[in-house]
PDB file of N, CA and C in Angstrom:
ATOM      1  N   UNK A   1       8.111  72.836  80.214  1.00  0.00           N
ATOM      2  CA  UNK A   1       7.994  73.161  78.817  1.00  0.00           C
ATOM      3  C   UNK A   1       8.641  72.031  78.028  1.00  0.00           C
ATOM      4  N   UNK A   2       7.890  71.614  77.162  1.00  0.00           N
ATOM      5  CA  UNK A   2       8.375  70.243  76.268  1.00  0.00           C
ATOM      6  C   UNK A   2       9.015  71.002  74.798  1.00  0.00           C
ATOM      7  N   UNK A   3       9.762  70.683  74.680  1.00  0.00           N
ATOM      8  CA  UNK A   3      10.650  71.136  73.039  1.00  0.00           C
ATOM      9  C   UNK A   3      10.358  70.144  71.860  1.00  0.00           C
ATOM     10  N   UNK A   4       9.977  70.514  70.526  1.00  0.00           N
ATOM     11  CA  UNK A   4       9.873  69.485  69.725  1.00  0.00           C
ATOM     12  C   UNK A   4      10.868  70.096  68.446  1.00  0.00           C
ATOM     13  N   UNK A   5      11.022  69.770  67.628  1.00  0.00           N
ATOM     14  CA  UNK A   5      11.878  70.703  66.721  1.00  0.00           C
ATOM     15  C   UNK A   5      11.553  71.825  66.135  1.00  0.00           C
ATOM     16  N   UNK A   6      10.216  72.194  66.058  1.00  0.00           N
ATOM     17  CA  UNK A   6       9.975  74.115  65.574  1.00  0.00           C
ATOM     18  C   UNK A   6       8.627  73.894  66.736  1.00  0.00           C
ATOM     19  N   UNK A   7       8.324  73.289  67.498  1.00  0.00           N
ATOM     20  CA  UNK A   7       7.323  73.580  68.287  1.00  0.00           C
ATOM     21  C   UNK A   7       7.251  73.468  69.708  1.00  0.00           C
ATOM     22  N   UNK A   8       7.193  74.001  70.809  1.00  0.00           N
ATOM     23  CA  UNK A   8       7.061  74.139  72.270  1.00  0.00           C
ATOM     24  C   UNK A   8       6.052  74.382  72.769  1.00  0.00           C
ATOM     25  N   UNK A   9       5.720  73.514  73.437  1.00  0.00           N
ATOM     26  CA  UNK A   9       4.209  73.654  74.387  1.00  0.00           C
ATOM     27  C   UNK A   9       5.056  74.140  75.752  1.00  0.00           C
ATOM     28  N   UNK A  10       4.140  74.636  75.974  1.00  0.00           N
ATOM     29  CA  UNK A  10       4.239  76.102  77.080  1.00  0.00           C
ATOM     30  C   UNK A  10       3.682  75.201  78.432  1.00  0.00           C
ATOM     31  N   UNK A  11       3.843  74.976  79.695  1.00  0.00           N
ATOM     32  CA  UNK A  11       3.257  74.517  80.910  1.00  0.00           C
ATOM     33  C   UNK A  11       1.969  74.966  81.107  1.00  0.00           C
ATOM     34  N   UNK A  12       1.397  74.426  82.013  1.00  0.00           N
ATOM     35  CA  UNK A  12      -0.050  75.318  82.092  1.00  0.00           C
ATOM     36  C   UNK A  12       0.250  76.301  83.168  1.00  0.00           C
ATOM     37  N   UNK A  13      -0.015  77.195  82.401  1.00  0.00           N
ATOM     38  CA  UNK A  13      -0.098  78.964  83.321  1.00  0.00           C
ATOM     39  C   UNK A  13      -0.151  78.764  84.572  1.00  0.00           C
ATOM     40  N   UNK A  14       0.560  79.634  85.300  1.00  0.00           N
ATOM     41  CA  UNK A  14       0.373  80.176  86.535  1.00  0.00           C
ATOM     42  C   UNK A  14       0.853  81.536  86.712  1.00  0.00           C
ATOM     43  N   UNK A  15       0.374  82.039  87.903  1.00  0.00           N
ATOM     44  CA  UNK A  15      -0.189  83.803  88.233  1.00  0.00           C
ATOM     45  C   UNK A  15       1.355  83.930  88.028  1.00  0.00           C
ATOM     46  N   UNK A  16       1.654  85.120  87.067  1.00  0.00           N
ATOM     47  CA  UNK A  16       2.867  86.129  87.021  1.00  0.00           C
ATOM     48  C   UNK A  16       3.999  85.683  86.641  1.00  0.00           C
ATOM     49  N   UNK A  17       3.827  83.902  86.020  1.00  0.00           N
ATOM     50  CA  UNK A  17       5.067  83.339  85.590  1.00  0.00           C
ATOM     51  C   UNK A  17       5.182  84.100  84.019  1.00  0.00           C
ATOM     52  N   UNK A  18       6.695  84.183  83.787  1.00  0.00           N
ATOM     53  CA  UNK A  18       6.705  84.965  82.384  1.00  0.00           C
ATOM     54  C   UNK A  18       8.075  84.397  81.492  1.00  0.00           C
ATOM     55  N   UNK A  19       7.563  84.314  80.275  1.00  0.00           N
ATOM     56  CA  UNK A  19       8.215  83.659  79.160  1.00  0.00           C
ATOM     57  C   UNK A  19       8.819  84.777  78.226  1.00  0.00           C
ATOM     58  N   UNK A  20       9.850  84.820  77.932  1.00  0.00           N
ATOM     59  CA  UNK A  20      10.294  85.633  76.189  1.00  0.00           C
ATOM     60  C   UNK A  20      10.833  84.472  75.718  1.00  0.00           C
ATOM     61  N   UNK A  21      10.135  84.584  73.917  1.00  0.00           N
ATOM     62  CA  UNK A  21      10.928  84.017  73.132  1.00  0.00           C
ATOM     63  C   UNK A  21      11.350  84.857  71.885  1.00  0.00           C
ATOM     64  N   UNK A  22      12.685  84.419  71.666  1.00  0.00           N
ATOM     65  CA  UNK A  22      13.401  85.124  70.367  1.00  0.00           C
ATOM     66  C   UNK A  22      13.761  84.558  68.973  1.00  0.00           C
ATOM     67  N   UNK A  23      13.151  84.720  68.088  1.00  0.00           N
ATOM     68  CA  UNK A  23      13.457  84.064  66.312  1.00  0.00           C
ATOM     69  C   UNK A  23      14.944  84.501  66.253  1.00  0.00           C
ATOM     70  N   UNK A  24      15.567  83.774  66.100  1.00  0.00           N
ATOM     71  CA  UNK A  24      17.047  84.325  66.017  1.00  0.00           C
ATOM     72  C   UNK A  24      17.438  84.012  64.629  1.00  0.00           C
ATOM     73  N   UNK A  25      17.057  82.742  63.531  1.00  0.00           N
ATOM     74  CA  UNK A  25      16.959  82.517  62.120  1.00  0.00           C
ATOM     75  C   UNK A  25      15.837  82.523  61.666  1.00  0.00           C
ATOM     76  N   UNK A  26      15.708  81.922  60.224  1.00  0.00           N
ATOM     77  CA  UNK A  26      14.203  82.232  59.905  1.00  0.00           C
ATOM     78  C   UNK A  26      14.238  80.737  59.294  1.00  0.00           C
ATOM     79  N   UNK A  27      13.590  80.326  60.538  1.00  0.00           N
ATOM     80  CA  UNK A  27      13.118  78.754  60.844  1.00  0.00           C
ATOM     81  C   UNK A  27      12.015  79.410  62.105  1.00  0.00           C
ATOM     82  N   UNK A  28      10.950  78.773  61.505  1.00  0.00           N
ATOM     83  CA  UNK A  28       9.449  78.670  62.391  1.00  0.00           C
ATOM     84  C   UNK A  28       9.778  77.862  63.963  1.00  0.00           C
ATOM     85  N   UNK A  29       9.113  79.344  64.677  1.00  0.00           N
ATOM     86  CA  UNK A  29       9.080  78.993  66.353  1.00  0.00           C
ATOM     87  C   UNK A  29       7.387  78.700  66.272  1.00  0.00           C
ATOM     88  N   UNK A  30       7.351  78.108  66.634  1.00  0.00           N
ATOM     89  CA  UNK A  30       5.445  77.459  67.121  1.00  0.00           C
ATOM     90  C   UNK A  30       5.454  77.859  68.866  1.00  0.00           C
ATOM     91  N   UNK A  31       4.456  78.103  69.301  1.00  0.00           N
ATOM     92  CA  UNK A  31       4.243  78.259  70.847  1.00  0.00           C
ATOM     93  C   UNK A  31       2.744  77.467  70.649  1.00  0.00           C
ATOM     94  N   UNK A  32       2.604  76.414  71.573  1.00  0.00           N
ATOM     95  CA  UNK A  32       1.694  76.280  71.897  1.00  0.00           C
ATOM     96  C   UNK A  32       1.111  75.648  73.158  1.00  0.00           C
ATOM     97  N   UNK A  33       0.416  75.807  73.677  1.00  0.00           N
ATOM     98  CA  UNK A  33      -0.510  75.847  75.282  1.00  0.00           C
ATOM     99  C   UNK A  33      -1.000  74.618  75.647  1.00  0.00           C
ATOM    100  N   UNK A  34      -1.092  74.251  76.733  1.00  0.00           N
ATOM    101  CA  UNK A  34      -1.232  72.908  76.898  1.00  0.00           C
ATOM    102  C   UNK A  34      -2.699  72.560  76.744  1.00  0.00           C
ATOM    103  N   UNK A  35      -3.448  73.325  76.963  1.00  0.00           N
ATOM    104  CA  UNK A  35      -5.063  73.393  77.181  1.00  0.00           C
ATOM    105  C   UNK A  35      -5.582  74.266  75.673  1.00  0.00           C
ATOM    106  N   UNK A  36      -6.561  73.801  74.913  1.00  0.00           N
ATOM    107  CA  UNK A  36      -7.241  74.425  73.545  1.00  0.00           C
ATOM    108  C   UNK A  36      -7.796  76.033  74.299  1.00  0.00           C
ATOM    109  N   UNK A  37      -7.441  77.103  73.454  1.00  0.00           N
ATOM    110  CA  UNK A  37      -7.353  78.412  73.594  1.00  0.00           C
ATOM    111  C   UNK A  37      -7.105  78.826  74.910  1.00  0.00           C
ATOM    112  N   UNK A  38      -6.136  78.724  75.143  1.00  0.00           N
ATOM    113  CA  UNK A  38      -5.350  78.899  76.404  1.00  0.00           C
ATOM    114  C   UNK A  38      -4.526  79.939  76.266  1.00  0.00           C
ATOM    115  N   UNK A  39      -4.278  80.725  75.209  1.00  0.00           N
ATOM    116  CA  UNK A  39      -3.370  81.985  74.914  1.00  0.00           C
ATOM    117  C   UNK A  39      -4.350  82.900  74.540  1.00  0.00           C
ATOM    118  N   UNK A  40      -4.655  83.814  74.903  1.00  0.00           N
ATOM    119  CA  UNK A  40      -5.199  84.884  74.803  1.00  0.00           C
ATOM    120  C   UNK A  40      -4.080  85.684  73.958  1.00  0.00           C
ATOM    121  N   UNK A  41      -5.104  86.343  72.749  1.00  0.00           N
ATOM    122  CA  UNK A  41      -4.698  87.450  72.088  1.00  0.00           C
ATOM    123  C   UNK A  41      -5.606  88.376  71.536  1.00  0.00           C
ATOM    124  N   UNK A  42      -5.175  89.704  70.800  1.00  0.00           N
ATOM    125  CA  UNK A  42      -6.018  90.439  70.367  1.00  0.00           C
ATOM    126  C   UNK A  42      -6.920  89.679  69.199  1.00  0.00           C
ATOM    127  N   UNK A  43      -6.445  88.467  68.210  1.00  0.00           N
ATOM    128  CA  UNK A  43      -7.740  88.076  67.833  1.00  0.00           C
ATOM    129  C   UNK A  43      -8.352  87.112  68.485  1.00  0.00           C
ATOM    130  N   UNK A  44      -8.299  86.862  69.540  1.00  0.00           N
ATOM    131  CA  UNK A  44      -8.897  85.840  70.302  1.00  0.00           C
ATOM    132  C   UNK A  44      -8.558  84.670  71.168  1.00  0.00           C
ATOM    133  N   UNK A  45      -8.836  83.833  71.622  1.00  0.00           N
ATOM    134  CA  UNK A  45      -8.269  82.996  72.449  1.00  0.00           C
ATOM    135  C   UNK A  45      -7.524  82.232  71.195  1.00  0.00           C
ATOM    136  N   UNK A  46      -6.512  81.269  71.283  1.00  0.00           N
ATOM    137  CA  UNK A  46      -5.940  80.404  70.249  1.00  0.00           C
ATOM    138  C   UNK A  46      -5.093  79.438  71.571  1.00  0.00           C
ATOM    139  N   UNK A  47      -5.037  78.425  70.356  1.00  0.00           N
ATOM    140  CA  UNK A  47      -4.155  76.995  70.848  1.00  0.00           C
ATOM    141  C   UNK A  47      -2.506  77.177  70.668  1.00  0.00           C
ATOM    142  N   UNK A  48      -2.280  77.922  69.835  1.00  0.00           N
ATOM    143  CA  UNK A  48      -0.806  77.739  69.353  1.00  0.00           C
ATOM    144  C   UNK A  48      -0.607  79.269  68.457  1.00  0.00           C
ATOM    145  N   UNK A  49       0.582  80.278  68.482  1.00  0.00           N
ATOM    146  CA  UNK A  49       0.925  81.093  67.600  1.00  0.00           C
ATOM    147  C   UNK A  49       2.085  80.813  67.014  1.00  0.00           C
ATOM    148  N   UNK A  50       3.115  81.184  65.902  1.00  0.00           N
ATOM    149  CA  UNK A  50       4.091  81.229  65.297  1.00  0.00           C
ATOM    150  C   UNK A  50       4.840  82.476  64.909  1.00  0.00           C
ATOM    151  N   UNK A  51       5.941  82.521  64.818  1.00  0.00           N
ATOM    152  CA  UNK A  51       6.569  83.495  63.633  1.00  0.00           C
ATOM    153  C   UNK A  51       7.866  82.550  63.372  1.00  0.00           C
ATOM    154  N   UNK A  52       8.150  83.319  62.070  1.00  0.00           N
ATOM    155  CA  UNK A  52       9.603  82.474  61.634  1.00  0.00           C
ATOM    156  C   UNK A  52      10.670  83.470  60.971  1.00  0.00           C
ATOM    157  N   UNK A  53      10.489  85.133  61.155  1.00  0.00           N
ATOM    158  CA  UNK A  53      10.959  86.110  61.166  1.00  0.00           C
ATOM    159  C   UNK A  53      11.982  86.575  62.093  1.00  0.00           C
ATOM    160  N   UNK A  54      13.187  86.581  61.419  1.00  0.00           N
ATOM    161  CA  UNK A  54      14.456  86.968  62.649  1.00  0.00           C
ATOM    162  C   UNK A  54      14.455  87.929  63.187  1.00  0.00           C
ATOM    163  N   UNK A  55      14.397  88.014  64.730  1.00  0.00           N
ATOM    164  CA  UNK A  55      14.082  89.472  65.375  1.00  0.00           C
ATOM    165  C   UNK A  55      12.980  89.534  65.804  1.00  0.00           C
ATOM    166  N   UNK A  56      11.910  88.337  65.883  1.00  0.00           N
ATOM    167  CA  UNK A  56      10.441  88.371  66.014  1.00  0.00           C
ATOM    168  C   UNK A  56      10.923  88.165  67.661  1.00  0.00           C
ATOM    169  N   UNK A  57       9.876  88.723  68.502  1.00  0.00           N
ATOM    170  CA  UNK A  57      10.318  88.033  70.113  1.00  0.00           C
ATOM    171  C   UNK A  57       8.436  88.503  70.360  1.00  0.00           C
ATOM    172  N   UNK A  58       8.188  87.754  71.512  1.00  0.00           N
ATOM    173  CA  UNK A  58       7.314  87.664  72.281  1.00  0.00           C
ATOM    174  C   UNK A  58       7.218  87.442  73.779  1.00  0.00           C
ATOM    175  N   UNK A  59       6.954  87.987  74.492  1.00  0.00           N
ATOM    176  CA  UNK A  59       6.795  87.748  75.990  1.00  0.00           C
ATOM    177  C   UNK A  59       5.534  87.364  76.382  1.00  0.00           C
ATOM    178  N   UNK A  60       5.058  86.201  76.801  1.00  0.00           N
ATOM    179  CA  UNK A  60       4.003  85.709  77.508  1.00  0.00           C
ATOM    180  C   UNK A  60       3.759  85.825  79.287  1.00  0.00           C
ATOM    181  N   UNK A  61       2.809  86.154  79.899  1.00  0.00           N
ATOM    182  CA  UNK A  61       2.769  85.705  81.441  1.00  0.00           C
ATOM    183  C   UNK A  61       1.522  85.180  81.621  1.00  0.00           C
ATOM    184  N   UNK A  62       1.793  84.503  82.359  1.00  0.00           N
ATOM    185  CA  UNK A  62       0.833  83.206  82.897  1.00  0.00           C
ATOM    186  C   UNK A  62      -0.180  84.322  83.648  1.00  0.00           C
ATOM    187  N   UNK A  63      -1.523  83.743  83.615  1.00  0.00           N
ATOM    188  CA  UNK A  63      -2.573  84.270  84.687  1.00  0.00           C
ATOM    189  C   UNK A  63      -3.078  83.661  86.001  1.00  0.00           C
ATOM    190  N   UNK A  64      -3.953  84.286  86.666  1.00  0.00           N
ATOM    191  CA  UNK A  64      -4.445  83.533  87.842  1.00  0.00           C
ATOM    192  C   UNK A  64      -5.643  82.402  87.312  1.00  0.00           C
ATOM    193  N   UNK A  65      -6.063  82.737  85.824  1.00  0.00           N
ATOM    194  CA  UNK A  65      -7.257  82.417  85.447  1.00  0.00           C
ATOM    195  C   UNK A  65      -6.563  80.919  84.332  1.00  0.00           C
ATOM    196  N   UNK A  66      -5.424  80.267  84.779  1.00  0.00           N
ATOM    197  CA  UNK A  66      -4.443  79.491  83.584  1.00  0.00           C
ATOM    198  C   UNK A  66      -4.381  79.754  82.152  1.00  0.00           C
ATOM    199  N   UNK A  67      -4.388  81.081  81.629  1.00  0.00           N
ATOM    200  CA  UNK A  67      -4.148  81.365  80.699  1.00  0.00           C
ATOM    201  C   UNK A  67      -2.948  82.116  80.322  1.00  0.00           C
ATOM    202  N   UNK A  68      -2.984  82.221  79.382  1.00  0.00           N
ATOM    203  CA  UNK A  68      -1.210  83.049  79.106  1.00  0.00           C
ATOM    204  C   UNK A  68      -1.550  84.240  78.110  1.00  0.00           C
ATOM    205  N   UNK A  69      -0.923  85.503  78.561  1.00  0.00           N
ATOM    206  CA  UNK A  69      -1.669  86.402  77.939  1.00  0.00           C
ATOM    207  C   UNK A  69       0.106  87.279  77.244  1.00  0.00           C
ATOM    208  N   UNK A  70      -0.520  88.056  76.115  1.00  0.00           N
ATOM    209  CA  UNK A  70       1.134  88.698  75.327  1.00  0.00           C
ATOM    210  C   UNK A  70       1.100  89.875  76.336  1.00  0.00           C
ATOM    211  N   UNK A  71       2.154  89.695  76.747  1.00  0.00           N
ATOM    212  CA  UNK A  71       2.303  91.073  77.414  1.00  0.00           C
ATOM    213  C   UNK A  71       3.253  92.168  76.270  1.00  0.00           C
ATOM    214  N   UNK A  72       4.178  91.529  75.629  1.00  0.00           N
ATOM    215  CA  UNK A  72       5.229  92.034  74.145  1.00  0.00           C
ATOM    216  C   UNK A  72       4.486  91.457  73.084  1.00  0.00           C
ATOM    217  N   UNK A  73       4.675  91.451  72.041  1.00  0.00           N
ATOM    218  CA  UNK A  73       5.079  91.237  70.909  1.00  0.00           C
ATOM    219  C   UNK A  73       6.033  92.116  69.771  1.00  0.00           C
ATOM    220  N   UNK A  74       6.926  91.313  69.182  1.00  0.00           N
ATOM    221  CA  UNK A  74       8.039  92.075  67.803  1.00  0.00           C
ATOM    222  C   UNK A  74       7.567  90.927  66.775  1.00  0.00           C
ATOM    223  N   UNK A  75       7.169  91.826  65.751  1.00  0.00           N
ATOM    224  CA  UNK A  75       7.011  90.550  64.405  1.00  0.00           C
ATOM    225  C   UNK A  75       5.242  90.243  64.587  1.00  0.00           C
ATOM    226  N   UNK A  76       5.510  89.400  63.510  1.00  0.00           N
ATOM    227  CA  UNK A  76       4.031  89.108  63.176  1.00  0.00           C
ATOM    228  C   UNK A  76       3.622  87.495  63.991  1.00  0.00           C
ATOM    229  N   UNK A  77       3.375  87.352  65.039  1.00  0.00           N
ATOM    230  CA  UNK A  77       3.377  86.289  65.446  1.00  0.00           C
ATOM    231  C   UNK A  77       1.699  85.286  65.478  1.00  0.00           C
ATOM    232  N   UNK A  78       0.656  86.240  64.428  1.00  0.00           N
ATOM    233  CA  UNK A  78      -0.542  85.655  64.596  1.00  0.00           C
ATOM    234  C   UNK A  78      -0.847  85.016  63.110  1.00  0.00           C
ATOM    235  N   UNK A  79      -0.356  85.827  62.271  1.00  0.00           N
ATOM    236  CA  UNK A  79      -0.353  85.353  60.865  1.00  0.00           C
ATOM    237  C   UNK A  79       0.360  84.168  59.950  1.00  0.00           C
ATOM    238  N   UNK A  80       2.030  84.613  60.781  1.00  0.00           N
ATOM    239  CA  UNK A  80       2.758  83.246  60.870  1.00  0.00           C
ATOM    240  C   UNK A  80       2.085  82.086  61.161  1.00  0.00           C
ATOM    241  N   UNK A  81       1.445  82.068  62.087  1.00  0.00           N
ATOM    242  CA  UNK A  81       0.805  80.521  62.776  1.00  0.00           C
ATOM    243  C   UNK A  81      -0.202  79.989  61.934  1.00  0.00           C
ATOM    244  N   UNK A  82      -0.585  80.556  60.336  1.00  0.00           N
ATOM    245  CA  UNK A  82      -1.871  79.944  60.178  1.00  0.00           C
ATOM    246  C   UNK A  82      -3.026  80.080  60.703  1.00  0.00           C
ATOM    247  N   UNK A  83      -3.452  80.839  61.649  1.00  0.00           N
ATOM    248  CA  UNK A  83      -4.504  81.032  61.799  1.00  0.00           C
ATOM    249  C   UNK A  83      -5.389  82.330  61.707  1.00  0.00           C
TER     250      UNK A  83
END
């Protein structure tokens, strides 16, 4: 996982690996995937989500299929991102 200052690209998926992340201030967390729509969500595949809401958390796990799917979400983490 590479760190940039509000943004982290995520490794490319593998089966049952699992991520939480936590907004702890309200400064924008970015998640984004190494591969274009590589995160699966309820609106659709996407490249990258956000929130910048304290208390926002998300749990990701990797698939067999290299995608990363929400297994949690707290907070608004699809709207934040702009998309």
């Amino acid at each position: 996982m590479s760190f940039d200052k509000n943004l982290m690209t995520l490794p490319v998926a593998k089966a049952e690996i699992q991520y939480t992340f936590i907004v702890d201030t309200a400064f924008q967390m970015k998640l984004q995937t190494a591969g274009s729509g590589d995160l699966l969500t309820p609106d659709g595949a996407k490249s990258f989500i956000a929130s910048s809401a304290p208390g926002s958390a998300i749990t990701l796990r990797g698939r067999a299929d290299l995608k990363w799917e929400i297994v949690t979400a707290v907070g608004d983490w699809l709207t934040d991102s702009g998309v």
